[in-house]
N, C-alpha and C. Protein backbone atom coordinates (compact mmCIF):
# COMPACT_ATOMS: atom_id res chain seq x y z
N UNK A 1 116.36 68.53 134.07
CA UNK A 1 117.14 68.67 132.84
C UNK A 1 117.06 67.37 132.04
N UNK A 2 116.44 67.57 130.81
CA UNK A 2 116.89 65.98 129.87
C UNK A 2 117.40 65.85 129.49
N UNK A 3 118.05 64.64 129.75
CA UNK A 3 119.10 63.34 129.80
C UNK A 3 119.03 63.13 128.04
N UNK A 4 120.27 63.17 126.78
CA UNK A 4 119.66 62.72 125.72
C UNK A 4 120.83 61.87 125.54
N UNK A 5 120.54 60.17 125.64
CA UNK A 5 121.68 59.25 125.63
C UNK A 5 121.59 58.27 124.14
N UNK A 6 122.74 58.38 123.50
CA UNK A 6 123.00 58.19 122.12
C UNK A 6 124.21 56.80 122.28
N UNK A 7 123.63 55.88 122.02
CA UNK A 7 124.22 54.24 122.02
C UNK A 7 125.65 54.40 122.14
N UNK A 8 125.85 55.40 121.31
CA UNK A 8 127.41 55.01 120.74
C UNK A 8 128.52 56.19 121.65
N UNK A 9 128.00 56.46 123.03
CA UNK A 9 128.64 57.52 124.16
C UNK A 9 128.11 56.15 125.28
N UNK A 10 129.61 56.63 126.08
CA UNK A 10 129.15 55.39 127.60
C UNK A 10 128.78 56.44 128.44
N UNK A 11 128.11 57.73 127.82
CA UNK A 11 127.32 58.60 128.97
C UNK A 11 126.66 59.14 128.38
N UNK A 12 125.80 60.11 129.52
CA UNK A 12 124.74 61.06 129.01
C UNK A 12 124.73 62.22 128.21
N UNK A 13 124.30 62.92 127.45
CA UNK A 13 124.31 64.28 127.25
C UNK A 13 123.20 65.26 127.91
N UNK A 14 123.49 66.34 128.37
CA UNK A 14 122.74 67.25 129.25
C UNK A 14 123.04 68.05 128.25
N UNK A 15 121.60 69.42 128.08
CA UNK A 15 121.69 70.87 127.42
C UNK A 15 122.05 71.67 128.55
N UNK A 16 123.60 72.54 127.93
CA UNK A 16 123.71 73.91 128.52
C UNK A 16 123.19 75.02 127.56
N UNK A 17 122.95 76.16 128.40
CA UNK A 17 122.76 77.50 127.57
C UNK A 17 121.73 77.45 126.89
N UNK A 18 121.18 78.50 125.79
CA UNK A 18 120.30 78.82 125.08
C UNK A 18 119.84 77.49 124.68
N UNK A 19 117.89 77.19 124.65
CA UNK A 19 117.94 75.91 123.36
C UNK A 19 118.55 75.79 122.57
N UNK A 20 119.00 74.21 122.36
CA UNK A 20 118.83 74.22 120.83
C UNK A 20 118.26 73.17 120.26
N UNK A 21 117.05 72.74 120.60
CA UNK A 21 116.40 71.69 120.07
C UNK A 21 116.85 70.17 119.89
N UNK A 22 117.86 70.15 120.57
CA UNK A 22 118.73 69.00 120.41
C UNK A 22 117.62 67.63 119.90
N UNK A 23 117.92 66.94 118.83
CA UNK A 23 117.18 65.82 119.14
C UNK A 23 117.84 64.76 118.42
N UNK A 24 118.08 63.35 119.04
CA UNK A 24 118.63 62.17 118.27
C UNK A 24 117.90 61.36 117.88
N UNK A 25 118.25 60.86 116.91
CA UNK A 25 117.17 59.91 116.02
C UNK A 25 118.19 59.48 114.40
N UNK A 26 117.81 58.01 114.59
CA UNK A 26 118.85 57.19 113.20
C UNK A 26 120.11 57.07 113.18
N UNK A 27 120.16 57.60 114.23
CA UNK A 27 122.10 57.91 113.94
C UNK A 27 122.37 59.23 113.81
N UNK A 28 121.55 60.29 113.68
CA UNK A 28 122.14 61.39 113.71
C UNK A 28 121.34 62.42 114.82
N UNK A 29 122.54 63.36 115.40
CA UNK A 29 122.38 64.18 116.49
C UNK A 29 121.88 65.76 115.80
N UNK A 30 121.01 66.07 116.11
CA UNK A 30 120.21 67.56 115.31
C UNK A 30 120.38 68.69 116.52
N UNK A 31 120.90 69.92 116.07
CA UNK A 31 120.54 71.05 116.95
C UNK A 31 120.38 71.97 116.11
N UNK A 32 119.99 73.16 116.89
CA UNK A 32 120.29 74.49 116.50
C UNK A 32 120.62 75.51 117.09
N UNK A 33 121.37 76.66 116.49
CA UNK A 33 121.83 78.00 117.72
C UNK A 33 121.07 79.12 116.62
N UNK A 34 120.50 79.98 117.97
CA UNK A 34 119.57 80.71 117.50
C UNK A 34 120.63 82.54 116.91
N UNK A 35 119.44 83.20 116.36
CA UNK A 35 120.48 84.47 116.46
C UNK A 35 121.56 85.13 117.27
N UNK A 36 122.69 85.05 116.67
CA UNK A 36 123.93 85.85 117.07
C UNK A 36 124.58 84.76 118.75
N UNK A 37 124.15 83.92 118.71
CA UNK A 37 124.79 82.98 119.44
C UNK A 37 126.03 82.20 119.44
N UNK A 38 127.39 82.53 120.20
CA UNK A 38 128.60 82.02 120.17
C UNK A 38 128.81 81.84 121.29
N UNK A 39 130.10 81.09 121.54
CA UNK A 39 130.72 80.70 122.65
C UNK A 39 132.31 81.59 122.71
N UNK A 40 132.81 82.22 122.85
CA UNK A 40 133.58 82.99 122.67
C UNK A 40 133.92 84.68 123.56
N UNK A 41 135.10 84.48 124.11
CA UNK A 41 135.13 85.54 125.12
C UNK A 41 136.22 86.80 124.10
N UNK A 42 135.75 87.95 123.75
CA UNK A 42 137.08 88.52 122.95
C UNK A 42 138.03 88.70 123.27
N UNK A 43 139.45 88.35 123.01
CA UNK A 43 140.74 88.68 123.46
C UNK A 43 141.15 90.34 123.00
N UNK A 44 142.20 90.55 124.45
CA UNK A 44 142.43 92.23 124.44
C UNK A 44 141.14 92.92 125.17
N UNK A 45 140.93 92.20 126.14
CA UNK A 45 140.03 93.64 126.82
C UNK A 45 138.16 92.60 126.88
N UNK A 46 138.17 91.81 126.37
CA UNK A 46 137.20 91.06 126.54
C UNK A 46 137.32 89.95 128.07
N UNK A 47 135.90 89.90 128.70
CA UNK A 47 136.17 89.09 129.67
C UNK A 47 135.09 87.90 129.72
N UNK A 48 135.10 87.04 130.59
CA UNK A 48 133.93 85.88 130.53
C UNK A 48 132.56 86.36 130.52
N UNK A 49 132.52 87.55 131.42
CA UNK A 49 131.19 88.33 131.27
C UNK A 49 130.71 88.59 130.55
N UNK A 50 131.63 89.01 129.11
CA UNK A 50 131.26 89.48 127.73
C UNK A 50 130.94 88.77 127.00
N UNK A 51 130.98 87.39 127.29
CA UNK A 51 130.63 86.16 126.30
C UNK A 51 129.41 85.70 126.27
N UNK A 52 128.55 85.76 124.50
CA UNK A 52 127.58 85.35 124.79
C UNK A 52 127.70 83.91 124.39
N UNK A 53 126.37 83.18 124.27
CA UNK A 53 126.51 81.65 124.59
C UNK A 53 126.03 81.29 123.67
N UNK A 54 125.94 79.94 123.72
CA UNK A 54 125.48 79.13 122.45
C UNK A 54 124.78 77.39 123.00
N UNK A 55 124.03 76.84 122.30
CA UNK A 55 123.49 76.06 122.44
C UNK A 55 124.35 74.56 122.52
N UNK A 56 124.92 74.18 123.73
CA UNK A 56 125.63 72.49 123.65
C UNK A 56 125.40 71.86 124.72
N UNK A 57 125.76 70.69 124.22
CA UNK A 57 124.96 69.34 124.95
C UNK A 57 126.34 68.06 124.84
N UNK A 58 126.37 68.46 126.66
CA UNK A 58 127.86 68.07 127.15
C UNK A 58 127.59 66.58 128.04
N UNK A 59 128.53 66.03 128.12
CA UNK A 59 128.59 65.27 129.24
C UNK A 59 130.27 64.68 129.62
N UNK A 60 129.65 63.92 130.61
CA UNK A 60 130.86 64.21 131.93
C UNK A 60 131.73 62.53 131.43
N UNK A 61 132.81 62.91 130.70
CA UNK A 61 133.90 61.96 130.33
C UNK A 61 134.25 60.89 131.36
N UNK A 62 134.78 59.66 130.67
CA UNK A 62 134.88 58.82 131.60
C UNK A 62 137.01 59.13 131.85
N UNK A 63 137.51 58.42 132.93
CA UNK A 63 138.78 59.04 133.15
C UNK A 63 139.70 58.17 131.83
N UNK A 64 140.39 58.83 131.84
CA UNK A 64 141.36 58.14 131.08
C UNK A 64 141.43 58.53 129.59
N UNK A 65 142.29 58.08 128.67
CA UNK A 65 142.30 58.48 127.80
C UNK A 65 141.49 58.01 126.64
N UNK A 66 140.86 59.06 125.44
CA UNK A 66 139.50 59.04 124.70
C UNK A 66 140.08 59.60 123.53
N UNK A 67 138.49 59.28 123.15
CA UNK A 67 138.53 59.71 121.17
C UNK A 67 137.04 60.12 120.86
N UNK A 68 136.60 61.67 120.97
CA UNK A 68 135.45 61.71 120.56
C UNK A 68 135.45 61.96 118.65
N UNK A 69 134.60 61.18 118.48
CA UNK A 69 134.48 61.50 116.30
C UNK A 69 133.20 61.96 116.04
N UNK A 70 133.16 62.52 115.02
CA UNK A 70 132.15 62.69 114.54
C UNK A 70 132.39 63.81 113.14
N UNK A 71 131.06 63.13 112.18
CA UNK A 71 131.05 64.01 111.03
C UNK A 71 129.95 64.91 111.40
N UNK A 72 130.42 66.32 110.92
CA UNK A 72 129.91 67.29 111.18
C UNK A 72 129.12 67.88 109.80
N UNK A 73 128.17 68.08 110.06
CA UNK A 73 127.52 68.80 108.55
C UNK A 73 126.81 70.09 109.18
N UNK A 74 127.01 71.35 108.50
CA UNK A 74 126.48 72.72 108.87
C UNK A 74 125.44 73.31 107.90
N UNK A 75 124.69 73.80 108.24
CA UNK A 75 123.43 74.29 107.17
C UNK A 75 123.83 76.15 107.18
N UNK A 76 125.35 76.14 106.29
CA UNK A 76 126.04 77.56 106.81
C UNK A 76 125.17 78.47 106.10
N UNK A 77 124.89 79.72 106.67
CA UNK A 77 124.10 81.17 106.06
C UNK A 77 124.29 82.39 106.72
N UNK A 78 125.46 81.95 107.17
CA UNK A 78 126.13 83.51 107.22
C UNK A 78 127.25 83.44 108.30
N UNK A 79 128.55 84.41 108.16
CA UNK A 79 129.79 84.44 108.29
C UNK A 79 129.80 83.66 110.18
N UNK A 80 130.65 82.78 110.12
CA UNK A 80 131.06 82.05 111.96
C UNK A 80 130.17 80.99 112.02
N UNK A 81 128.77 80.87 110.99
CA UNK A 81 128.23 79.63 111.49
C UNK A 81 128.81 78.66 112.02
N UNK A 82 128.78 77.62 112.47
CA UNK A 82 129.52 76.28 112.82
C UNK A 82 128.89 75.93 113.13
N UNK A 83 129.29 74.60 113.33
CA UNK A 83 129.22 73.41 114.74
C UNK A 83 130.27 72.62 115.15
N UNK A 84 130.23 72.24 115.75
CA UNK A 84 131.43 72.01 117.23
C UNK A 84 131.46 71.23 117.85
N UNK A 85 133.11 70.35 117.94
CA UNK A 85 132.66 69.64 119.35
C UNK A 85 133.65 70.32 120.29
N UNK A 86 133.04 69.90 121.26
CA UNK A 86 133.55 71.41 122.49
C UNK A 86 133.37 70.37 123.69
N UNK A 87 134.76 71.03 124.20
CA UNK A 87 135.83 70.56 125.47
C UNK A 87 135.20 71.63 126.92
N UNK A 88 134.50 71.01 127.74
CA UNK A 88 134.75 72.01 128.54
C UNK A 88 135.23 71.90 129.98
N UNK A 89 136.30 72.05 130.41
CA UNK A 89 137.37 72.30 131.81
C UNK A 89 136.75 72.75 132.98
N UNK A 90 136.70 74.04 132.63
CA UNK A 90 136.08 75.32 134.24
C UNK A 90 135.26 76.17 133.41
N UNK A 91 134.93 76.73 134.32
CA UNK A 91 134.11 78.22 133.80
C UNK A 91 134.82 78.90 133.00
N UNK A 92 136.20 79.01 132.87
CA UNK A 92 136.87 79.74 132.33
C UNK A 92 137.92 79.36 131.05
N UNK A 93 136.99 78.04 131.43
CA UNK A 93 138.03 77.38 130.37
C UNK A 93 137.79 76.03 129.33
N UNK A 94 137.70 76.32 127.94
CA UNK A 94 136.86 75.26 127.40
C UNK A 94 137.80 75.59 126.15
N UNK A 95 137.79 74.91 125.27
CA UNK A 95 137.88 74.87 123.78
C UNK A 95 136.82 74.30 122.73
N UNK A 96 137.12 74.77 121.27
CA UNK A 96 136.00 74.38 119.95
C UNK A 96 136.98 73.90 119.21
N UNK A 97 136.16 73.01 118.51
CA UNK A 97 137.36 72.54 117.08
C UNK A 97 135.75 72.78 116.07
N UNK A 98 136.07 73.43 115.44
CA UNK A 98 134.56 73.99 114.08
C UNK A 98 134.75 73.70 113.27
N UNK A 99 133.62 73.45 112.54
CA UNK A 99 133.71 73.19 110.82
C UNK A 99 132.99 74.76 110.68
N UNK A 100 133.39 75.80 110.41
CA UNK A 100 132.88 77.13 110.05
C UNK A 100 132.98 77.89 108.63
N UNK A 101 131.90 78.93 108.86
CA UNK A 101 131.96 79.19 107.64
C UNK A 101 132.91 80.88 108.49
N UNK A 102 134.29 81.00 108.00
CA UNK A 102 135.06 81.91 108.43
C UNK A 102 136.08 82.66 107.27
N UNK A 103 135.52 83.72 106.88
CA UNK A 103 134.13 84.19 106.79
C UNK A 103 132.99 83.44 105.66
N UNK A 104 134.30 83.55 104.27
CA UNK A 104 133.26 83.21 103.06
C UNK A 104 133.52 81.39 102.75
N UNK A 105 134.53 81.02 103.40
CA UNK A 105 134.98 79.32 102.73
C UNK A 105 134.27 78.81 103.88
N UNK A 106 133.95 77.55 104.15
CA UNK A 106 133.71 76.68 105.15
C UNK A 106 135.51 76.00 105.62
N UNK A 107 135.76 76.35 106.96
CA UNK A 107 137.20 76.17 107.16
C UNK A 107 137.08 75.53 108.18
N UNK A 108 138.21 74.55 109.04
CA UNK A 108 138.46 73.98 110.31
C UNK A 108 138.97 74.83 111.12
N UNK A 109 138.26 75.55 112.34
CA UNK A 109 138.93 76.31 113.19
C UNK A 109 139.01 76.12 114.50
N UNK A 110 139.91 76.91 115.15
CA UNK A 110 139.67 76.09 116.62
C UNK A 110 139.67 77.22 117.48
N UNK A 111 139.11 77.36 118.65
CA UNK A 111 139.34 78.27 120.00
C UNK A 111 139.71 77.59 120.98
N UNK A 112 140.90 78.26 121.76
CA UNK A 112 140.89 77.78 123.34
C UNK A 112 140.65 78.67 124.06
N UNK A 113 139.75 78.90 125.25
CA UNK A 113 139.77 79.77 125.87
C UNK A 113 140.50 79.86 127.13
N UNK A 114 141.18 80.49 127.92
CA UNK A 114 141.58 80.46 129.31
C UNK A 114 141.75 82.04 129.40
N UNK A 115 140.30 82.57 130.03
CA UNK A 115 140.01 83.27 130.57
C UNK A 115 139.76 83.96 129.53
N UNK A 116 140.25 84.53 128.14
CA UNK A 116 139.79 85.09 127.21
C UNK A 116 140.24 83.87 125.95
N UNK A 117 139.59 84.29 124.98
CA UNK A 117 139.67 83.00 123.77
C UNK A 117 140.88 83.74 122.53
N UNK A 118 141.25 82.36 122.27
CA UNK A 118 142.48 82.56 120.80
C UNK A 118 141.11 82.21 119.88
N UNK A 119 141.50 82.35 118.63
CA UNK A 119 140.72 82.17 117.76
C UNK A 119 142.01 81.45 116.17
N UNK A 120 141.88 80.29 115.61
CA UNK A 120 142.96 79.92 114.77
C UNK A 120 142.28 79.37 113.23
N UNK A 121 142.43 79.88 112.39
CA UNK A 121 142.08 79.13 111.32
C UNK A 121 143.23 77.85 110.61
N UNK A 122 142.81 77.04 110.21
CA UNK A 122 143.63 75.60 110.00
C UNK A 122 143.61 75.80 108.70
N UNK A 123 142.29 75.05 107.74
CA UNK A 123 142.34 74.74 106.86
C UNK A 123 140.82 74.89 105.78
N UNK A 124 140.89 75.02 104.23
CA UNK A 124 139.76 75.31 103.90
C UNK A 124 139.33 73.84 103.23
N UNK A 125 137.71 73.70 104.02
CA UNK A 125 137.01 72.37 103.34
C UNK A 125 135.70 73.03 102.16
N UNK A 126 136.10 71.59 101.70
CA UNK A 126 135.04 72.15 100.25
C UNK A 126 133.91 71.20 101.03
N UNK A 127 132.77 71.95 100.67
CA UNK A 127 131.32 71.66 101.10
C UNK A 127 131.35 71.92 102.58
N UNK A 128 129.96 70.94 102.73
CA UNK A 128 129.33 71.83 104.40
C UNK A 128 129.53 70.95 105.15
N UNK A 129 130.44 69.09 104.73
CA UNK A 129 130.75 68.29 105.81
C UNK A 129 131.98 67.82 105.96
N UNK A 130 132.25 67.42 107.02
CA UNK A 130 133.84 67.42 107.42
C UNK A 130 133.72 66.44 108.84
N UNK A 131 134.59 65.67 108.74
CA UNK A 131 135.09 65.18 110.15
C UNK A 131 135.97 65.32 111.13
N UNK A 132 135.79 65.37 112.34
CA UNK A 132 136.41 66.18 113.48
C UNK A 132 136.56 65.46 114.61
N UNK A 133 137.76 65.59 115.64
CA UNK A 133 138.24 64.41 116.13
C UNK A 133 138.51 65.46 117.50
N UNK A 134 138.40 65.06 118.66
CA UNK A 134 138.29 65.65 119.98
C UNK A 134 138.78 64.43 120.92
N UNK A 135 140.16 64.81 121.10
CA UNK A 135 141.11 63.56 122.20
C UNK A 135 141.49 63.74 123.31
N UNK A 136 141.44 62.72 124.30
CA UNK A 136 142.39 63.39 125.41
C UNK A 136 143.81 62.00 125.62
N UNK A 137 144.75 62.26 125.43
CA UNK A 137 146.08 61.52 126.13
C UNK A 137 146.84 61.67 126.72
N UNK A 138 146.86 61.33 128.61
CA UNK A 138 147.69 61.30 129.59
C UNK A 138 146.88 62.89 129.65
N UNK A 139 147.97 64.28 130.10
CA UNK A 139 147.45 65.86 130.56
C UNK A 139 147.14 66.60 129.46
N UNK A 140 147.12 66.25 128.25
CA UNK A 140 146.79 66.97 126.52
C UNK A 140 145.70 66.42 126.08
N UNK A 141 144.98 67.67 125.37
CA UNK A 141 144.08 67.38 124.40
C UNK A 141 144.62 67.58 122.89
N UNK A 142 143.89 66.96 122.03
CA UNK A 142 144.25 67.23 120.12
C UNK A 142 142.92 67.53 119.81
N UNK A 143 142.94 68.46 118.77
CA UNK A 143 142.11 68.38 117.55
C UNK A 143 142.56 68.16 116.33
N UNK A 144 142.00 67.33 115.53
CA UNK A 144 141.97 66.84 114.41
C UNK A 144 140.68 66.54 113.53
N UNK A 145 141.18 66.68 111.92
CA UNK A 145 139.88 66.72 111.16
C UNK A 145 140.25 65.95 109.56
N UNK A 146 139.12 65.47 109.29
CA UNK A 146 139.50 64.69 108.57
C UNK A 146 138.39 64.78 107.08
N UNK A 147 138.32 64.31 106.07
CA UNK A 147 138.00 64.27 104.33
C UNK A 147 137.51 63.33 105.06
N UNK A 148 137.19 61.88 105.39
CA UNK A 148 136.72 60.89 105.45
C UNK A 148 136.91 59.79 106.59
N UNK A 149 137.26 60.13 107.51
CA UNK A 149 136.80 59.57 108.90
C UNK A 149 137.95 57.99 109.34
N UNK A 150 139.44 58.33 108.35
CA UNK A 150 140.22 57.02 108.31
C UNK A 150 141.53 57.96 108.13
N UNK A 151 142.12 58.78 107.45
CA UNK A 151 143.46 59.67 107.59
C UNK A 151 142.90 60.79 108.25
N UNK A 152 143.78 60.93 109.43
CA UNK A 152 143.22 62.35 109.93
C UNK A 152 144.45 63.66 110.25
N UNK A 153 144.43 64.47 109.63
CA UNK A 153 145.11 65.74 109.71
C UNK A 153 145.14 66.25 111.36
N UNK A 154 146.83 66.71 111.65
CA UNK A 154 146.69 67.20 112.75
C UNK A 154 146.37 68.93 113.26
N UNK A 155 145.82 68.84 113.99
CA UNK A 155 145.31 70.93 113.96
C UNK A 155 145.99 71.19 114.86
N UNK A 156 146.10 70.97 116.05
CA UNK A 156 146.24 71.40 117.53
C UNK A 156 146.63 70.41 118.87
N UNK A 157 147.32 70.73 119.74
CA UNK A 157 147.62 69.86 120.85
C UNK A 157 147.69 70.97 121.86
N UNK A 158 147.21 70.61 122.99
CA UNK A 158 147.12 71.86 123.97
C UNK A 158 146.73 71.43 125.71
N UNK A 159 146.61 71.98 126.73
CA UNK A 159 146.09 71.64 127.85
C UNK A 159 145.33 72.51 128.66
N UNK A 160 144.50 72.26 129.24
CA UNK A 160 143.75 73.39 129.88
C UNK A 160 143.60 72.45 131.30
N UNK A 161 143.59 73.95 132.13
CA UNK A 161 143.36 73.84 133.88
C UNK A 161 143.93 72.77 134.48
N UNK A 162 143.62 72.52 135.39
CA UNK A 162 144.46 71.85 136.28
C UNK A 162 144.27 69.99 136.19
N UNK A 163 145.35 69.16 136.59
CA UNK A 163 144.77 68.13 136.86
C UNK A 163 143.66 67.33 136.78
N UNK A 164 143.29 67.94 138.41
CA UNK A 164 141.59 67.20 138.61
C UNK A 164 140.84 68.16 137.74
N UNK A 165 140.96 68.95 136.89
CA UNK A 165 139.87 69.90 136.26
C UNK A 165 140.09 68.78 134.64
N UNK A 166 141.40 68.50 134.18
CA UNK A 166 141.37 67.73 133.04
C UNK A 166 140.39 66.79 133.33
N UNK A 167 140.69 65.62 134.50
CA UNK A 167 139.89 64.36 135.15
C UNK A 167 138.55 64.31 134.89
N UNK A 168 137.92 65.89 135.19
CA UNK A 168 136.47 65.78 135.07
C UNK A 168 136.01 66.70 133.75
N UNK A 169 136.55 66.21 132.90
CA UNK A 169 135.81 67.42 132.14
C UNK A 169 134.47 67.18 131.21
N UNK A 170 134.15 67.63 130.52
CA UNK A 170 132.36 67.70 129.79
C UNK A 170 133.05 68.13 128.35
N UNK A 171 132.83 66.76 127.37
CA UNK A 171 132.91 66.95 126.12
C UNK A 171 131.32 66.44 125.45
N UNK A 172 131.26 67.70 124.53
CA UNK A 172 130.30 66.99 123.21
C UNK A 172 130.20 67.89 122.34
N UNK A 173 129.00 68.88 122.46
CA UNK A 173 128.57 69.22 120.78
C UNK A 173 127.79 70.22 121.37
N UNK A 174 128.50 71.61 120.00
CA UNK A 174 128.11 72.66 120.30
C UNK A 174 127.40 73.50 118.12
N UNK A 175 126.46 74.17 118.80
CA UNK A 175 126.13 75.12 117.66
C UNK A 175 126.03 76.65 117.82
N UNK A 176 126.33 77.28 116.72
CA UNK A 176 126.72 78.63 117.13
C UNK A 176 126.01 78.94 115.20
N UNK A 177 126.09 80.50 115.95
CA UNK A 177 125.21 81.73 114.66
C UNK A 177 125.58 83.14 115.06
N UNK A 178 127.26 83.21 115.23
CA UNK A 178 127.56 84.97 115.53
C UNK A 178 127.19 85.62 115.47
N UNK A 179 127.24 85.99 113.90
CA UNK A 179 126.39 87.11 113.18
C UNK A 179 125.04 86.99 112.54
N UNK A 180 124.66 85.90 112.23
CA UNK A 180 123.54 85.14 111.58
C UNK A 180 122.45 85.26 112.79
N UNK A 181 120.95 84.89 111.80
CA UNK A 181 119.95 84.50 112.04
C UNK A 181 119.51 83.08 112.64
N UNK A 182 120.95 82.53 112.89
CA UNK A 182 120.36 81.12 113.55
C UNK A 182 121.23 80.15 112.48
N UNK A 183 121.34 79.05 113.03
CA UNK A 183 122.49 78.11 112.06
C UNK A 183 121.88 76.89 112.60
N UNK A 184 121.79 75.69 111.84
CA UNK A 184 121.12 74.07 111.81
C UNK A 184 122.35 73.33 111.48
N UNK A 185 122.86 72.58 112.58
CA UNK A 185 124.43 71.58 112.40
C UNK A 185 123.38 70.31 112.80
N UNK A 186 124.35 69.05 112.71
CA UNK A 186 123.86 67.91 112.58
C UNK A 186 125.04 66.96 112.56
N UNK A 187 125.12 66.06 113.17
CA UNK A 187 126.71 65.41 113.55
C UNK A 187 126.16 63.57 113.67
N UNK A 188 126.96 63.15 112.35
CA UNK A 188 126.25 61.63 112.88
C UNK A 188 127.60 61.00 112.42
N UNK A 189 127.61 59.83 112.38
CA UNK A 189 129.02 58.55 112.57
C UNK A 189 129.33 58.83 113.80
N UNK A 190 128.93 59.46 114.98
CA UNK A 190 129.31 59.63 116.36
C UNK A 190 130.07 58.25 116.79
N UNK A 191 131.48 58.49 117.28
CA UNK A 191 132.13 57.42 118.05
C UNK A 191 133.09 57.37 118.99
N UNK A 192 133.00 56.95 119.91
CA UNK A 192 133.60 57.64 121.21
C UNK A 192 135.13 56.48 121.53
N UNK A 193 136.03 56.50 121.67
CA UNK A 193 137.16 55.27 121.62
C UNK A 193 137.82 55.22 123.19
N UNK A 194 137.81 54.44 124.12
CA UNK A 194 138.75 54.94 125.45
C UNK A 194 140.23 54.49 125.06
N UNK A 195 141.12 55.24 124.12
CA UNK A 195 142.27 55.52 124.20
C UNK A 195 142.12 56.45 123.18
N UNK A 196 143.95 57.10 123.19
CA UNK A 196 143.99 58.26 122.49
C UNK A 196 144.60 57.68 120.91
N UNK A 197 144.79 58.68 120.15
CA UNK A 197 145.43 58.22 118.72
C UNK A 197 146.93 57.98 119.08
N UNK A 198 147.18 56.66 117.94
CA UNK A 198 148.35 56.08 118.12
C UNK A 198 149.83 57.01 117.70
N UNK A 199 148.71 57.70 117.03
CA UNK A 199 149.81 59.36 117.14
C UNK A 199 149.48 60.64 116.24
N UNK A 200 149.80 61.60 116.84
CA UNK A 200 149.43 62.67 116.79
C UNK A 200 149.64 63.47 115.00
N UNK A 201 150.51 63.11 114.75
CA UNK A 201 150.85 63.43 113.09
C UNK A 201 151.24 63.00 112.24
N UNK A 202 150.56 61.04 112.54
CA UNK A 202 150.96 60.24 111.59
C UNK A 202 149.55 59.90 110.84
N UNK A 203 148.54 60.28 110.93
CA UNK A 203 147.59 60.58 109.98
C UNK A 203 146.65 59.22 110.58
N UNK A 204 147.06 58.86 111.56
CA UNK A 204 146.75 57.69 112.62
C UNK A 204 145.14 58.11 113.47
């Protein structure tokens, strides 16, 4: 499996799931998710089995408390495109914070899954880039997103699985194309912080 290690992470990234061409270069991280590719289990009667996958490139967090950033830019062309940075726990259990196109605006959305997925819309961004913030402090994670990478809006606070399942978990970067022919995201200012934000809804 190749290793794709980007200066500004004190670890590796590994590809799960479908290609997606992952490649770094200048400062910015390139993928793609091919046709009808998501990460997403349907709630009401949907199970993990039913979920198809999508192209991300994870690695294994150091302990303690973090700050993954990054500006996200999407090459959107048709309804759910995104890209993502994505939390993942257990098999059964991961979350997205997206810059998507849901359906017709480009919006901030988020999924958590545990065992089947919520699905939440936040907020609508004008254009195809946006910044997005993926934390962990003490047993909670946040998502947050931001106009410019210095006030950041709060979305979400939440926890998934157990303990030692928080301890070890696999954060980075995911691309998805639901309904589409394939979607091109691209994520650069990448910056990783070992503590969490000085607070959660002070724009901190």
């Amino acid at each position: 499996m190749t290793v794709i290690e980007i200066p500004e992470l004190p670890f590796g990234l590994e590809p799960y799931g479908p290609d997606g061409g992952w490649t770094y270069e200048n400062g910015v991280l390139n993928g793609t998710a091919g046709p009808k590719q998501d990460r997403f289990v349907p709630p009401g009667g949907g199970t993990l089995e039913s979920a198809s996958d999508a192209p991300r490139l994870l690695g294994a967090v150091p302990e303690g408390d973090f700050q993954l950033i990054a500006r996200v830019r999407v090459g959107f062309a048709a309804a759910f495109d995104a890209g993502v940075l994505y939390l993942h726990v257990g098999e059964r259990e991961w979350a997205k914070l997206c810059l998507e196109l849901s359906p017709e605006r480009p919006t901030v959305c988020t999924v958590v899954t545990r065992g089947q997925s919520d699905d939440v819309n936040s907020a609508f961004v004008d254009g195809d880039t946006h910044w997005l913030r993926l934390s962990r402090t003490g047993g909670s994670f946040a998502f947050h997103a931001s106009d410019d990478g210095e006030h950041w809006t709060f979305v979400r606070v939440f926890t998934l699985g157990t303990e030692q399942e928080r301890a070890t978990a696999r954060i980075g970067f995911l691309a998805q194309s639901p309904t589409g022919d394939g979607c091109a995201v691209s994520f650069d200012r990448i910056a990783y912080r070992p503590t969490g934000p000085a607070g959660q809804r002070d724009g901190s």
